[in-house]
N, C-alpha and C. Protein backbone atom coordinates (compact mmCIF):
# COMPACT_ATOMS: atom_id res chain seq x y z
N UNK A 1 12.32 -10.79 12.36
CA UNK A 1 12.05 -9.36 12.27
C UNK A 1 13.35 -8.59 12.34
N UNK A 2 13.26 -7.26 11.85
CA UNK A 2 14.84 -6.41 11.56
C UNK A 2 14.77 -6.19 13.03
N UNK A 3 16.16 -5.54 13.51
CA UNK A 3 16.05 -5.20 14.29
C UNK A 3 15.81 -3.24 14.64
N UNK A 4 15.60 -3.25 13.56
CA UNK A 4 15.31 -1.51 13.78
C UNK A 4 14.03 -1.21 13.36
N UNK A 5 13.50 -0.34 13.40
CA UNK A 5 12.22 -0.05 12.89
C UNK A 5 12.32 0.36 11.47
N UNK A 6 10.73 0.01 11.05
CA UNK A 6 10.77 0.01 9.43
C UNK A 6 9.81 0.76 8.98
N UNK A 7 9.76 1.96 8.31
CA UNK A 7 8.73 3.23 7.84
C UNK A 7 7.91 2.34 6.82
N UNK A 8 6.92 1.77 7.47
CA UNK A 8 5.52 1.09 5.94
C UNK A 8 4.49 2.61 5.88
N UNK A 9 4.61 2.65 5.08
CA UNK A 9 3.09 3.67 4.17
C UNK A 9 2.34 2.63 3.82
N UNK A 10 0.71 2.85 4.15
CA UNK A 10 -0.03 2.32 4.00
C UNK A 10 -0.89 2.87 3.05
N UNK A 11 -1.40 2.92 2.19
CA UNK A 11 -2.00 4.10 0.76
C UNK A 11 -3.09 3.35 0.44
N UNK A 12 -4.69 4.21 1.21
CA UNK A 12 -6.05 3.78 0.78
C UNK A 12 -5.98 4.22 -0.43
N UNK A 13 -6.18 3.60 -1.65
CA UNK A 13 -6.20 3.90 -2.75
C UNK A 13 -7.40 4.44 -3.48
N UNK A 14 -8.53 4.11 -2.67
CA UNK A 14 -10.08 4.18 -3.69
C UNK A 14 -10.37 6.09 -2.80
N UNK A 15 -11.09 6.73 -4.09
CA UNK A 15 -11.35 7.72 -3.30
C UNK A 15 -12.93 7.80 -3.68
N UNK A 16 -13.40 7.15 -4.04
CA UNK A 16 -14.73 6.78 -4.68
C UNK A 16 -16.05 7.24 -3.33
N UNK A 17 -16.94 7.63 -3.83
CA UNK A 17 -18.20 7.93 -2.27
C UNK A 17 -18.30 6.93 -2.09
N UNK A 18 -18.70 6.36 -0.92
CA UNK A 18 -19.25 5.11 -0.56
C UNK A 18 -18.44 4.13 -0.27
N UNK A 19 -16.63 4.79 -0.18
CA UNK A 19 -15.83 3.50 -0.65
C UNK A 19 -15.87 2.47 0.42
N UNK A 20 -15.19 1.43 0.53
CA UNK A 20 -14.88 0.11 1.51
C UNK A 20 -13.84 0.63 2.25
N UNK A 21 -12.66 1.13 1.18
CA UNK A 21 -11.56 1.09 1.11
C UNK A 21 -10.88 1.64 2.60
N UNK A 22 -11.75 2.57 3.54
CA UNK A 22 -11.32 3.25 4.52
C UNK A 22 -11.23 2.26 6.00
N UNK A 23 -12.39 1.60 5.46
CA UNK A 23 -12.52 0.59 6.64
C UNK A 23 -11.42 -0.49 6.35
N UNK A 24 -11.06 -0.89 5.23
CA UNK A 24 -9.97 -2.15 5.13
C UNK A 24 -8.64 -1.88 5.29
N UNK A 25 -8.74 0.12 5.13
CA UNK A 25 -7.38 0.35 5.43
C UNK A 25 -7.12 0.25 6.78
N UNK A 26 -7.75 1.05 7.64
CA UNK A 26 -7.94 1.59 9.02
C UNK A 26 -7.38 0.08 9.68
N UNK A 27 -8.15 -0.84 9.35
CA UNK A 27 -8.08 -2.47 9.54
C UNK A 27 -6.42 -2.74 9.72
N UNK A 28 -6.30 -2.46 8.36
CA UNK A 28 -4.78 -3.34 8.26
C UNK A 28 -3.71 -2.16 9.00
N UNK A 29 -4.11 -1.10 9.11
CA UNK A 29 -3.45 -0.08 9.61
C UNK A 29 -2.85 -0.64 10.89
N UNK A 30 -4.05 -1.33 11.96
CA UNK A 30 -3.93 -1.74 13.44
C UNK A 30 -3.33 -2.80 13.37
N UNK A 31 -3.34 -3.93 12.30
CA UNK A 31 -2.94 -4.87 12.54
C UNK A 31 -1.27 -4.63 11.88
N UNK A 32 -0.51 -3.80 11.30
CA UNK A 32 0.68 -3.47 11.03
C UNK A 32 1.29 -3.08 12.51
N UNK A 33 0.64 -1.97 12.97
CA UNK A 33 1.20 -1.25 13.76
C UNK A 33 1.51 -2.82 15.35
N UNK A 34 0.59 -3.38 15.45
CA UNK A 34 0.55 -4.37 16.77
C UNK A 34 1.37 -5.54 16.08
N UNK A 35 1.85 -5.83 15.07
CA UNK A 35 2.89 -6.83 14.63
C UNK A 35 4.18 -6.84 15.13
N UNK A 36 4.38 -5.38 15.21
CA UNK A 36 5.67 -4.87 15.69
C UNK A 36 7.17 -4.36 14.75
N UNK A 37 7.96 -3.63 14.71
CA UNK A 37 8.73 -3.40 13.65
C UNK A 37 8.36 -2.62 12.75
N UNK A 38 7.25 -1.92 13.07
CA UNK A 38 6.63 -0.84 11.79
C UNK A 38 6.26 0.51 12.53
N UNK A 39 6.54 1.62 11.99
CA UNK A 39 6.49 2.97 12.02
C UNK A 39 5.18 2.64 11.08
N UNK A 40 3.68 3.30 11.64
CA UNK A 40 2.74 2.77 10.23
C UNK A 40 2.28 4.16 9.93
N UNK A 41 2.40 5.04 8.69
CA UNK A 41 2.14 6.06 8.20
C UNK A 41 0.78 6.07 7.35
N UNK A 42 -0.43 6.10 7.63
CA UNK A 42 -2.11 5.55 6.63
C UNK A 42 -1.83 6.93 6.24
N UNK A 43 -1.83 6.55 4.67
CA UNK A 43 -2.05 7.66 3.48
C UNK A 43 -3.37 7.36 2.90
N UNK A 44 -4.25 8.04 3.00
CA UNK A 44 -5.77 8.17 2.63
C UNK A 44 -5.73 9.30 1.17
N UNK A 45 -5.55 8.67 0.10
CA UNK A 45 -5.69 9.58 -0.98
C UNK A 45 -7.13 10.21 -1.06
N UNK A 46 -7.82 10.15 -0.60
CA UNK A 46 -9.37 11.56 -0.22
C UNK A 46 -8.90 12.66 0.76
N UNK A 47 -7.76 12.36 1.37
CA UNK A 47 -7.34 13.48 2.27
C UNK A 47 -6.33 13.94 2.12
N UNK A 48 -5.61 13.83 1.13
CA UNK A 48 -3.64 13.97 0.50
C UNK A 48 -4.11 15.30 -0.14
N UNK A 49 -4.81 15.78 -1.10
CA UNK A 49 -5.30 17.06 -1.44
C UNK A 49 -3.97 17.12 -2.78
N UNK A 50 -3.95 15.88 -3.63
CA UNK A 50 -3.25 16.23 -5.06
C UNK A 50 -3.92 16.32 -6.10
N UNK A 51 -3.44 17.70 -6.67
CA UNK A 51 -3.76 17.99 -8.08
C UNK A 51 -4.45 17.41 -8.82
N UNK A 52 -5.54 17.80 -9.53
CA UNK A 52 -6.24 16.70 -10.78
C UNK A 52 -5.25 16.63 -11.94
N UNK A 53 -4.16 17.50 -12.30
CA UNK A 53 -3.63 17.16 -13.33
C UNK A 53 -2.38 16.94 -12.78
N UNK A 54 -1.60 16.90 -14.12
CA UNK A 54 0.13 16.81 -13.34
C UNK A 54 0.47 17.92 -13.90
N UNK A 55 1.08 19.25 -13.39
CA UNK A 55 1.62 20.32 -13.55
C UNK A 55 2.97 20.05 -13.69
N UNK A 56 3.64 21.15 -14.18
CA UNK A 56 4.87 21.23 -14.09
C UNK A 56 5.63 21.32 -12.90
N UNK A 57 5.24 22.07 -12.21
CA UNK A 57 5.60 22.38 -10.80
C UNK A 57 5.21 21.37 -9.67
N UNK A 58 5.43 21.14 -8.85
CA UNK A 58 4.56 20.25 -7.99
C UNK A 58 4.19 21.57 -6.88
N UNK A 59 3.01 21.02 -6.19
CA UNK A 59 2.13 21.86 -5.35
C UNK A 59 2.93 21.59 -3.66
N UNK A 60 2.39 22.38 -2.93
CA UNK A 60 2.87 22.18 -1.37
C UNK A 60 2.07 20.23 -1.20
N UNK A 61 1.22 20.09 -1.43
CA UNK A 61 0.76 19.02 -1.33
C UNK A 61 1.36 17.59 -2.27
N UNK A 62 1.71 17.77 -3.07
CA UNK A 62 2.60 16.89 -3.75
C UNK A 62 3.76 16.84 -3.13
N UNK A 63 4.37 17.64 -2.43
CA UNK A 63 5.81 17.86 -1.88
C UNK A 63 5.45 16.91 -0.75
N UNK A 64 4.86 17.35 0.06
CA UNK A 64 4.28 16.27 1.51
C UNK A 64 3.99 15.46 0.97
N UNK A 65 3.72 14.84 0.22
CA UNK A 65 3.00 13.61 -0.38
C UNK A 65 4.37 12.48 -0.76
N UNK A 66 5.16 13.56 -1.72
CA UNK A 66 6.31 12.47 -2.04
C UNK A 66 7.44 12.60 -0.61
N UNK A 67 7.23 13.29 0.30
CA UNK A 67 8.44 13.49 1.46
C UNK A 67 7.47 12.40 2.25
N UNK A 68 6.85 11.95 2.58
CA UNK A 68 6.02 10.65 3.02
C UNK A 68 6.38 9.20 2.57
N UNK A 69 6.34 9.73 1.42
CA UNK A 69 6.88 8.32 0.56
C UNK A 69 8.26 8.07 0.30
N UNK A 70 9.41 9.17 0.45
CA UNK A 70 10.53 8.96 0.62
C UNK A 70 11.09 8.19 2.04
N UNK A 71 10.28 8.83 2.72
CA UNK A 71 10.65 8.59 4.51
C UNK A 71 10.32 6.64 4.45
N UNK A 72 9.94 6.38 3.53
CA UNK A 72 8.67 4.69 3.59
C UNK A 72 9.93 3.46 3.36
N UNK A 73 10.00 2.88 4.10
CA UNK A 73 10.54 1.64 3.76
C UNK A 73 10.02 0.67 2.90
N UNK A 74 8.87 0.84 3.09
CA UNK A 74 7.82 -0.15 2.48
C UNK A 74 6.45 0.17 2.44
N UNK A 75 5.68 -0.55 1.48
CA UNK A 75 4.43 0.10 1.05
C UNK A 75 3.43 -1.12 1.26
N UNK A 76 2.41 -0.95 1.34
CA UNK A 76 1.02 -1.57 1.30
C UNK A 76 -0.17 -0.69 0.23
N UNK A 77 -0.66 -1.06 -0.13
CA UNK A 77 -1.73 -0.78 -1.10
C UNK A 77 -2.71 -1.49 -0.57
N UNK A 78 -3.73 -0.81 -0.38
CA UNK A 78 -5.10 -0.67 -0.05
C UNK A 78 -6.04 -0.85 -1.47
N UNK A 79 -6.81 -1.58 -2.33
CA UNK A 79 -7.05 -1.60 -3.59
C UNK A 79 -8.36 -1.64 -3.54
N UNK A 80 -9.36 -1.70 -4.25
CA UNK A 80 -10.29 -2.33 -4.84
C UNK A 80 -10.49 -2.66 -6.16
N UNK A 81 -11.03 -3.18 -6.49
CA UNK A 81 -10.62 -3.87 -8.07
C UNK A 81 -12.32 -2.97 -8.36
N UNK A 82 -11.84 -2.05 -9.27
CA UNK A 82 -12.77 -1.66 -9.96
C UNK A 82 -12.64 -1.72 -11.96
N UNK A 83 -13.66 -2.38 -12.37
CA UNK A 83 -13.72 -3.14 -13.37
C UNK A 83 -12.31 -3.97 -14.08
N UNK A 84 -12.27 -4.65 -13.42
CA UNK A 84 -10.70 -5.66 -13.84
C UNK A 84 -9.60 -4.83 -13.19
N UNK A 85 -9.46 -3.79 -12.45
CA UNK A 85 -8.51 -3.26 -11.87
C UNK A 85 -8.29 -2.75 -10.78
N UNK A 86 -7.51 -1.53 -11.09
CA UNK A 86 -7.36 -0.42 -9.60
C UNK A 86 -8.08 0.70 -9.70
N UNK A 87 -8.42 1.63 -9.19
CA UNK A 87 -9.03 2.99 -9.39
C UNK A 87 -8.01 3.96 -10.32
N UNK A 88 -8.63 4.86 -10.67
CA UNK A 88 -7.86 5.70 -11.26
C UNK A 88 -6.89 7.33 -10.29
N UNK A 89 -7.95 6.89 -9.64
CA UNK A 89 -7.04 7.77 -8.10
C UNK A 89 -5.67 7.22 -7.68
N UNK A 90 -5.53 5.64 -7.64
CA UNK A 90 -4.55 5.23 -7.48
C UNK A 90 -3.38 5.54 -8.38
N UNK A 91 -3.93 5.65 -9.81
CA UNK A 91 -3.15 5.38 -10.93
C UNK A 91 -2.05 6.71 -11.07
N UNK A 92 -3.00 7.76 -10.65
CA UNK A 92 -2.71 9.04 -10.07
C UNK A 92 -1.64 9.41 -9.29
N UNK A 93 -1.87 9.01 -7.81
CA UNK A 93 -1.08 9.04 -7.29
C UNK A 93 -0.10 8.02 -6.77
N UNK A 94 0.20 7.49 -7.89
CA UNK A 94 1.57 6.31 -8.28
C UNK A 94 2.07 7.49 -8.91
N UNK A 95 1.83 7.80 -10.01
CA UNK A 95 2.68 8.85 -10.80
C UNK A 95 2.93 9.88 -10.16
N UNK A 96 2.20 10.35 -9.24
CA UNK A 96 2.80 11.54 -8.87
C UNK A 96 4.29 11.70 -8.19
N UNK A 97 4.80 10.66 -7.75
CA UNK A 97 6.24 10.08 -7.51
C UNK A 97 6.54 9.28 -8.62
N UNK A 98 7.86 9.33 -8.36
CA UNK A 98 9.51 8.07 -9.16
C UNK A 98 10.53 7.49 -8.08
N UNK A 99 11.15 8.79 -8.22
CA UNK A 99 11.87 7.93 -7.28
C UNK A 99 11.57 7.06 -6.01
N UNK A 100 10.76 8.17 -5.30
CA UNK A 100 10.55 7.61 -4.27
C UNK A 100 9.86 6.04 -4.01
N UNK A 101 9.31 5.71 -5.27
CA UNK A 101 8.77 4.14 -5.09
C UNK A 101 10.25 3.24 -5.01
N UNK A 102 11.31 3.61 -5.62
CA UNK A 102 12.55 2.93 -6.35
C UNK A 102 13.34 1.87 -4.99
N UNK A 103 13.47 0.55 -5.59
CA UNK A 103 14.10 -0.38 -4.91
C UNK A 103 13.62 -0.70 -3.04
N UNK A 104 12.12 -0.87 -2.99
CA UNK A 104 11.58 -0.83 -2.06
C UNK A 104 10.10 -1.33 -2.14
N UNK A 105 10.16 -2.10 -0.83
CA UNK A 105 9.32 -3.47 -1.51
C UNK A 105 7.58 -2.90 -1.29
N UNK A 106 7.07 -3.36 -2.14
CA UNK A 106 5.32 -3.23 -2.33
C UNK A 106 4.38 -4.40 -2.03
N UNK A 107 3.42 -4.54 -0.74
CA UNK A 107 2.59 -5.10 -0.87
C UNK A 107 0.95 -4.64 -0.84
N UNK A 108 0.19 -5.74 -0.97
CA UNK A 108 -1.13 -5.46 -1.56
C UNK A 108 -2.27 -5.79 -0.98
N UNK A 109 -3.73 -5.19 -0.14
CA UNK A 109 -4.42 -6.03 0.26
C UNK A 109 -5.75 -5.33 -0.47
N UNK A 110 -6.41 -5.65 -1.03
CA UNK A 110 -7.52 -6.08 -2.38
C UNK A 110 -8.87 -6.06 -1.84
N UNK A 111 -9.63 -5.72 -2.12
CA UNK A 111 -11.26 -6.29 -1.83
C UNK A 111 -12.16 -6.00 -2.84
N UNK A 112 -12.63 -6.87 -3.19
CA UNK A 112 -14.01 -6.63 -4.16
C UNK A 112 -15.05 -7.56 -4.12
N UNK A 113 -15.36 -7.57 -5.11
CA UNK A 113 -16.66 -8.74 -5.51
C UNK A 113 -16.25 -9.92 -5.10
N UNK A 114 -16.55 -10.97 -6.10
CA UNK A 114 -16.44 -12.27 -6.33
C UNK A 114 -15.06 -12.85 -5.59
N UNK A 115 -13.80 -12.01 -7.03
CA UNK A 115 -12.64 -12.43 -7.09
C UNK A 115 -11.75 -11.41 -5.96
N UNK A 116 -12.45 -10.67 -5.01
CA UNK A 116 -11.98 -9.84 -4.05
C UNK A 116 -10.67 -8.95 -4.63
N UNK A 117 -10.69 -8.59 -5.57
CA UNK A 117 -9.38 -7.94 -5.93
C UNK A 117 -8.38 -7.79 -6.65
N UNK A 118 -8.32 -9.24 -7.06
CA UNK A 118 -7.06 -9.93 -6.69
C UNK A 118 -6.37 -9.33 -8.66
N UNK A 119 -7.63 -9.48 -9.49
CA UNK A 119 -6.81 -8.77 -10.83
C UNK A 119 -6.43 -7.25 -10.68
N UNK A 120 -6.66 -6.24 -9.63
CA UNK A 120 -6.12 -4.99 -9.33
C UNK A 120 -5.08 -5.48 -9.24
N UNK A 121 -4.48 -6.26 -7.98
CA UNK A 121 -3.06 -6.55 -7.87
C UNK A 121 -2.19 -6.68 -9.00
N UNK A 122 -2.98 -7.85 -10.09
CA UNK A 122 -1.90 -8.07 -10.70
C UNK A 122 -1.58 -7.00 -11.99
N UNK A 123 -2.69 -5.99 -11.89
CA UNK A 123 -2.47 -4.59 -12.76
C UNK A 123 -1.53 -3.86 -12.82
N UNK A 124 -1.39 -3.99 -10.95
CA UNK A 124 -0.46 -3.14 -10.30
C UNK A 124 0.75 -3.42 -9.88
N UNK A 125 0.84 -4.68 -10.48
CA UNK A 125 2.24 -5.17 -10.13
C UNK A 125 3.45 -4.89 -11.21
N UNK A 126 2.66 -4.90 -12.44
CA UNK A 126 3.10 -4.41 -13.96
C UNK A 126 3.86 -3.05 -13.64
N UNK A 127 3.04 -1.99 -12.81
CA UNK A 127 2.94 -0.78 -12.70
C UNK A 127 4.04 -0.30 -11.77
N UNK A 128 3.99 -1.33 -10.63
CA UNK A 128 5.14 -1.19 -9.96
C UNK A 128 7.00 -1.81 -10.24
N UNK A 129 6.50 -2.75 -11.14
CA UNK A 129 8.05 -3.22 -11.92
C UNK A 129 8.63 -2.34 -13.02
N UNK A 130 8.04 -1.09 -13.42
CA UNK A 130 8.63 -0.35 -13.83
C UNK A 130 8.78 0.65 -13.42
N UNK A 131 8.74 0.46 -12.18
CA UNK A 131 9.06 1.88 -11.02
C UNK A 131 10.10 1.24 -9.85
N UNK A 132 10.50 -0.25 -10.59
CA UNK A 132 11.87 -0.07 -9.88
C UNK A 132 11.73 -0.94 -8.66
N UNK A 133 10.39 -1.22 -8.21
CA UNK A 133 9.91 -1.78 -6.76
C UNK A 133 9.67 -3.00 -6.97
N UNK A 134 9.97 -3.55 -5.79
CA UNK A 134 9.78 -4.76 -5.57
C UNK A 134 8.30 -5.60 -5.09
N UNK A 135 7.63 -5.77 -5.54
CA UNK A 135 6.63 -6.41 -5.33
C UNK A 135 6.96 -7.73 -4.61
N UNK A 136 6.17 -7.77 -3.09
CA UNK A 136 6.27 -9.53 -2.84
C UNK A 136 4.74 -10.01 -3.22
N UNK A 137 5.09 -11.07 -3.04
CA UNK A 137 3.96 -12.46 -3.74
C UNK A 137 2.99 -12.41 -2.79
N UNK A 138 3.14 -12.78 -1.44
CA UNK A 138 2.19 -12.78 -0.36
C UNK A 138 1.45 -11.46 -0.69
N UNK A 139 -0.56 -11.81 -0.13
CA UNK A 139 -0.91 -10.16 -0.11
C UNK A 139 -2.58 -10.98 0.44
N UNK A 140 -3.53 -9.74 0.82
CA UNK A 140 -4.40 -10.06 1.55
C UNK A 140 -5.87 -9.97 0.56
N UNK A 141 -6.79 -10.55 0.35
CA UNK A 141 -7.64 -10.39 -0.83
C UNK A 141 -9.04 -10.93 0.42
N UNK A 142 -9.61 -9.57 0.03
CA UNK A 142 -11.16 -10.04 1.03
C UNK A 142 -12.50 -9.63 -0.42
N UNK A 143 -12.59 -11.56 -0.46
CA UNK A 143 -13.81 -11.21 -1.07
C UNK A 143 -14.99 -11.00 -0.48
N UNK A 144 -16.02 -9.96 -1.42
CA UNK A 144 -17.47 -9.42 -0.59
C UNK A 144 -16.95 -8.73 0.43
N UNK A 145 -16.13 -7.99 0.61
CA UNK A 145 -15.19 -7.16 2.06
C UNK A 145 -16.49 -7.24 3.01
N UNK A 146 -17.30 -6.44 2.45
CA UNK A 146 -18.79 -5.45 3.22
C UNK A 146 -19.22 -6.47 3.88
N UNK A 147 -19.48 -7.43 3.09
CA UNK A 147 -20.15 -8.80 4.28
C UNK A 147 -19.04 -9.62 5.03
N UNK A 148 -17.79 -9.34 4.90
CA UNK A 148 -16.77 -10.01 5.70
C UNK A 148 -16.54 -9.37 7.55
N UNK A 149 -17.19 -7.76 7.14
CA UNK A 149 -16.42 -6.72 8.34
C UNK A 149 -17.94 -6.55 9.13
N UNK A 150 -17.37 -6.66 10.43
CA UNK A 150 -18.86 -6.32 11.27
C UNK A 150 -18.68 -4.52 11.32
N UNK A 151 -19.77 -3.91 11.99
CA UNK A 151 -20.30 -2.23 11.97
C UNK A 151 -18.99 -2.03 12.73
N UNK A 152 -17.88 -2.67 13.55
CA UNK A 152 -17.07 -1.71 14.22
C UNK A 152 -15.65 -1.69 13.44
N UNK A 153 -15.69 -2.42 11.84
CA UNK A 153 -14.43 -2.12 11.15
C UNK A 153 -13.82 -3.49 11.15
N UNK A 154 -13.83 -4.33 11.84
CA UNK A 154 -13.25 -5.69 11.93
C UNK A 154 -13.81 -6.90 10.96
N UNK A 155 -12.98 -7.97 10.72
CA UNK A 155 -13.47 -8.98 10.00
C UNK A 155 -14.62 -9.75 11.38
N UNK A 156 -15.44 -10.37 10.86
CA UNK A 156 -16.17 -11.01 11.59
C UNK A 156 -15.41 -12.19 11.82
N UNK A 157 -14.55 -12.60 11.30
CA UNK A 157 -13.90 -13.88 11.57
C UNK A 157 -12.52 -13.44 11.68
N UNK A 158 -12.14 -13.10 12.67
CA UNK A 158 -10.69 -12.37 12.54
C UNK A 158 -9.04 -13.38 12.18
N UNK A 159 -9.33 -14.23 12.65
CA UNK A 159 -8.09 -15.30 12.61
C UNK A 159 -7.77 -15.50 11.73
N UNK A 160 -8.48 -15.82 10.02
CA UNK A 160 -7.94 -15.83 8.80
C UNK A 160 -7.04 -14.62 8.16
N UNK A 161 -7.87 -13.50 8.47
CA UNK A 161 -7.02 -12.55 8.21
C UNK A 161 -6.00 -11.51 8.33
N UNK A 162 -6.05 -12.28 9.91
CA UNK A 162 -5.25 -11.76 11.09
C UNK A 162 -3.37 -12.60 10.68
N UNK A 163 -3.74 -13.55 10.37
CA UNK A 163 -2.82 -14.93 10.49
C UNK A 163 -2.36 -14.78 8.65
N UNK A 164 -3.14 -14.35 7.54
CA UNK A 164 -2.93 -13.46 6.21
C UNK A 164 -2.02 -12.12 6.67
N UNK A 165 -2.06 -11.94 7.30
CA UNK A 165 -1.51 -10.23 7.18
C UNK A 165 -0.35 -9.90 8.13
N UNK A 166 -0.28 -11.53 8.76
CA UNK A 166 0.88 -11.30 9.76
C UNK A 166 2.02 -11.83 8.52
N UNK A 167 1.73 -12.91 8.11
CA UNK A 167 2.59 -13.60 6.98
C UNK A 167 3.21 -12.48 5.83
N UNK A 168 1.92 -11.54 5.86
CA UNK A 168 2.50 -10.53 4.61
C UNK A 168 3.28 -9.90 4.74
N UNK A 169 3.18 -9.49 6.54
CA UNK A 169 3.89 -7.93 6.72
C UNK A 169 5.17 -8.83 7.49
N UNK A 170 5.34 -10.35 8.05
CA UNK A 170 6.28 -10.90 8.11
C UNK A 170 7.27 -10.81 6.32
N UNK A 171 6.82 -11.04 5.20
CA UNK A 171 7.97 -11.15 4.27
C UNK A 171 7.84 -9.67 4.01
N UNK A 172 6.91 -8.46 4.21
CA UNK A 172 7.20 -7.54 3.87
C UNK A 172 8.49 -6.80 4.67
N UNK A 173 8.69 -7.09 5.94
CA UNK A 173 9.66 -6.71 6.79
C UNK A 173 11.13 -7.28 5.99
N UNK A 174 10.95 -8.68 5.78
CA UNK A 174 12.59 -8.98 5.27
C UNK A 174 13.06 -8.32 4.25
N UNK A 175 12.13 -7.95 3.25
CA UNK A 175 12.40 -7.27 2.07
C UNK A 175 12.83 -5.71 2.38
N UNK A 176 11.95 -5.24 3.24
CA UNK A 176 12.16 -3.92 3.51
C UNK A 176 13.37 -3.68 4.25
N UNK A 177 13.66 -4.55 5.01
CA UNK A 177 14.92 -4.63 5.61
C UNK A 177 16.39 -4.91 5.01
N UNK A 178 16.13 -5.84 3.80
CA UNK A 178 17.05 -6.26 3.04
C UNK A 178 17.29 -5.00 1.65
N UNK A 179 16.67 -4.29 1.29
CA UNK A 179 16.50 -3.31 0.54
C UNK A 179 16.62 -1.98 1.15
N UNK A 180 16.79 -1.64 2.56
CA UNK A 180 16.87 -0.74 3.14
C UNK A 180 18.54 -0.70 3.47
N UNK A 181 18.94 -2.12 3.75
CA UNK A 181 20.35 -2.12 3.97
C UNK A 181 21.63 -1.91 2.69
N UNK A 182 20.62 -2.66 1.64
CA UNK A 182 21.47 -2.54 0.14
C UNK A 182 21.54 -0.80 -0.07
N UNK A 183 20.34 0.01 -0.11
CA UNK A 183 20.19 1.41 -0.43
C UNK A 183 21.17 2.25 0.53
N UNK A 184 21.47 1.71 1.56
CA UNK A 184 22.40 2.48 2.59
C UNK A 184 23.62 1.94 2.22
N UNK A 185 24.22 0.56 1.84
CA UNK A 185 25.30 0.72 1.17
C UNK A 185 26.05 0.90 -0.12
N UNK A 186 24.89 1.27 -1.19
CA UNK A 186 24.64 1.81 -2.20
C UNK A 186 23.85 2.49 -2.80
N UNK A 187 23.59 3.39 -2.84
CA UNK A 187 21.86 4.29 -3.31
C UNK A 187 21.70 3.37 -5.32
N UNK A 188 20.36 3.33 -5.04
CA UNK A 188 19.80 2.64 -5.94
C UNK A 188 19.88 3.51 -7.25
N UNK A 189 20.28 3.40 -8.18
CA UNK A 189 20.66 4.41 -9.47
C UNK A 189 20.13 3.84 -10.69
N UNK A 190 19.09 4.43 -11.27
CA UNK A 190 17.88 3.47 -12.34
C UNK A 190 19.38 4.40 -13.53
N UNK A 191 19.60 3.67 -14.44
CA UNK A 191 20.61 3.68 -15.61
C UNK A 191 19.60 4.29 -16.95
């Protein structure tokens, strides 16, 4: 682990009624923060309050939105795979930043049906290699989420995914750490 603390944004991505997505964030939220080495910032895009379109201007809420994501060492994505992918809320507010995604590592934890997710990820991995970020490989995929989590938010079987998400946010730390040190002795400059 670094030895300084590391700003992860955590970004529920689904803003859908009914979603999962709040409970799997909230989830991984606790289990970031008790790992140790993380400042954990949960960005809930149903409560960020950005624009339906992209204006010219950005709004007071886009401003907080990308000054959140500047402050981030590192990211987590909260997903659900809705029809072969990610939501379109997500898709949203990816664009609503640039820079701020740039040379700073991205991971992913997924839930859906069958395949729990796992083709959102690799939608979004496309999405994030041309924004400059680093995607790691490790990431957390709960298939059937709804029947995985008991009524108080938790997996019913906690050790698999407890022992998943320590591993993630273990390589997410080296990256964030190793990319946090390169950007401080060089700021990252897309050509």
């Amino acid at each position: 682990m670094p030895d300084r603390t590391l700003n992860l944004a955590i970004i529920i991505g689904s803003t859908r009624e009914g979603r999962f997505g709040d409970t799997v964030g909230r989830w991984f939220a606790t289990e970031a923060a008790a790992h140790g080495g993380y400042a954990v910032d949960l960005i809930d895009l149903l409560e960020v309050g950005l624009p339906p379109t992209h204006g010219g201007q950005p709004t007071p809420d886009m401003d907080a939105y990308r000054q959140r994501l500047a402050r981030a060492d590192a990211f987590v994505i909260v997903t659900p795979e809705y029809n072969h992918s990610y939501p379109a809320s997500l898709k949203h507010a990816i664009d609503q930043a640039y820079a701020e995604w740039m040379a700073k590592p991205v991971g992913f934890v997924s839930y859906g049906g069958t395949v729990g997710g796992v083709r959102a990820i690799e939608h979004l991995r496309h999405v994030f290699a041309e924004l400059h970020a680093a995607t790691i490989r490790d990431y957390l995929c709960f298939i059937n989420a709804r029947r995985q989590f008991d009524a108080d938010g938790n997996p019913g079987d906690p050790e698999g995914p407890r022992n998943a998400a320590k591993v993630m946010l273990d390589r997410l730390a080296w990256w964030a750490d190793a990319l946090r040190t390169a950007r401080e002795a060089r700021p990252y400059v897309k050509k």
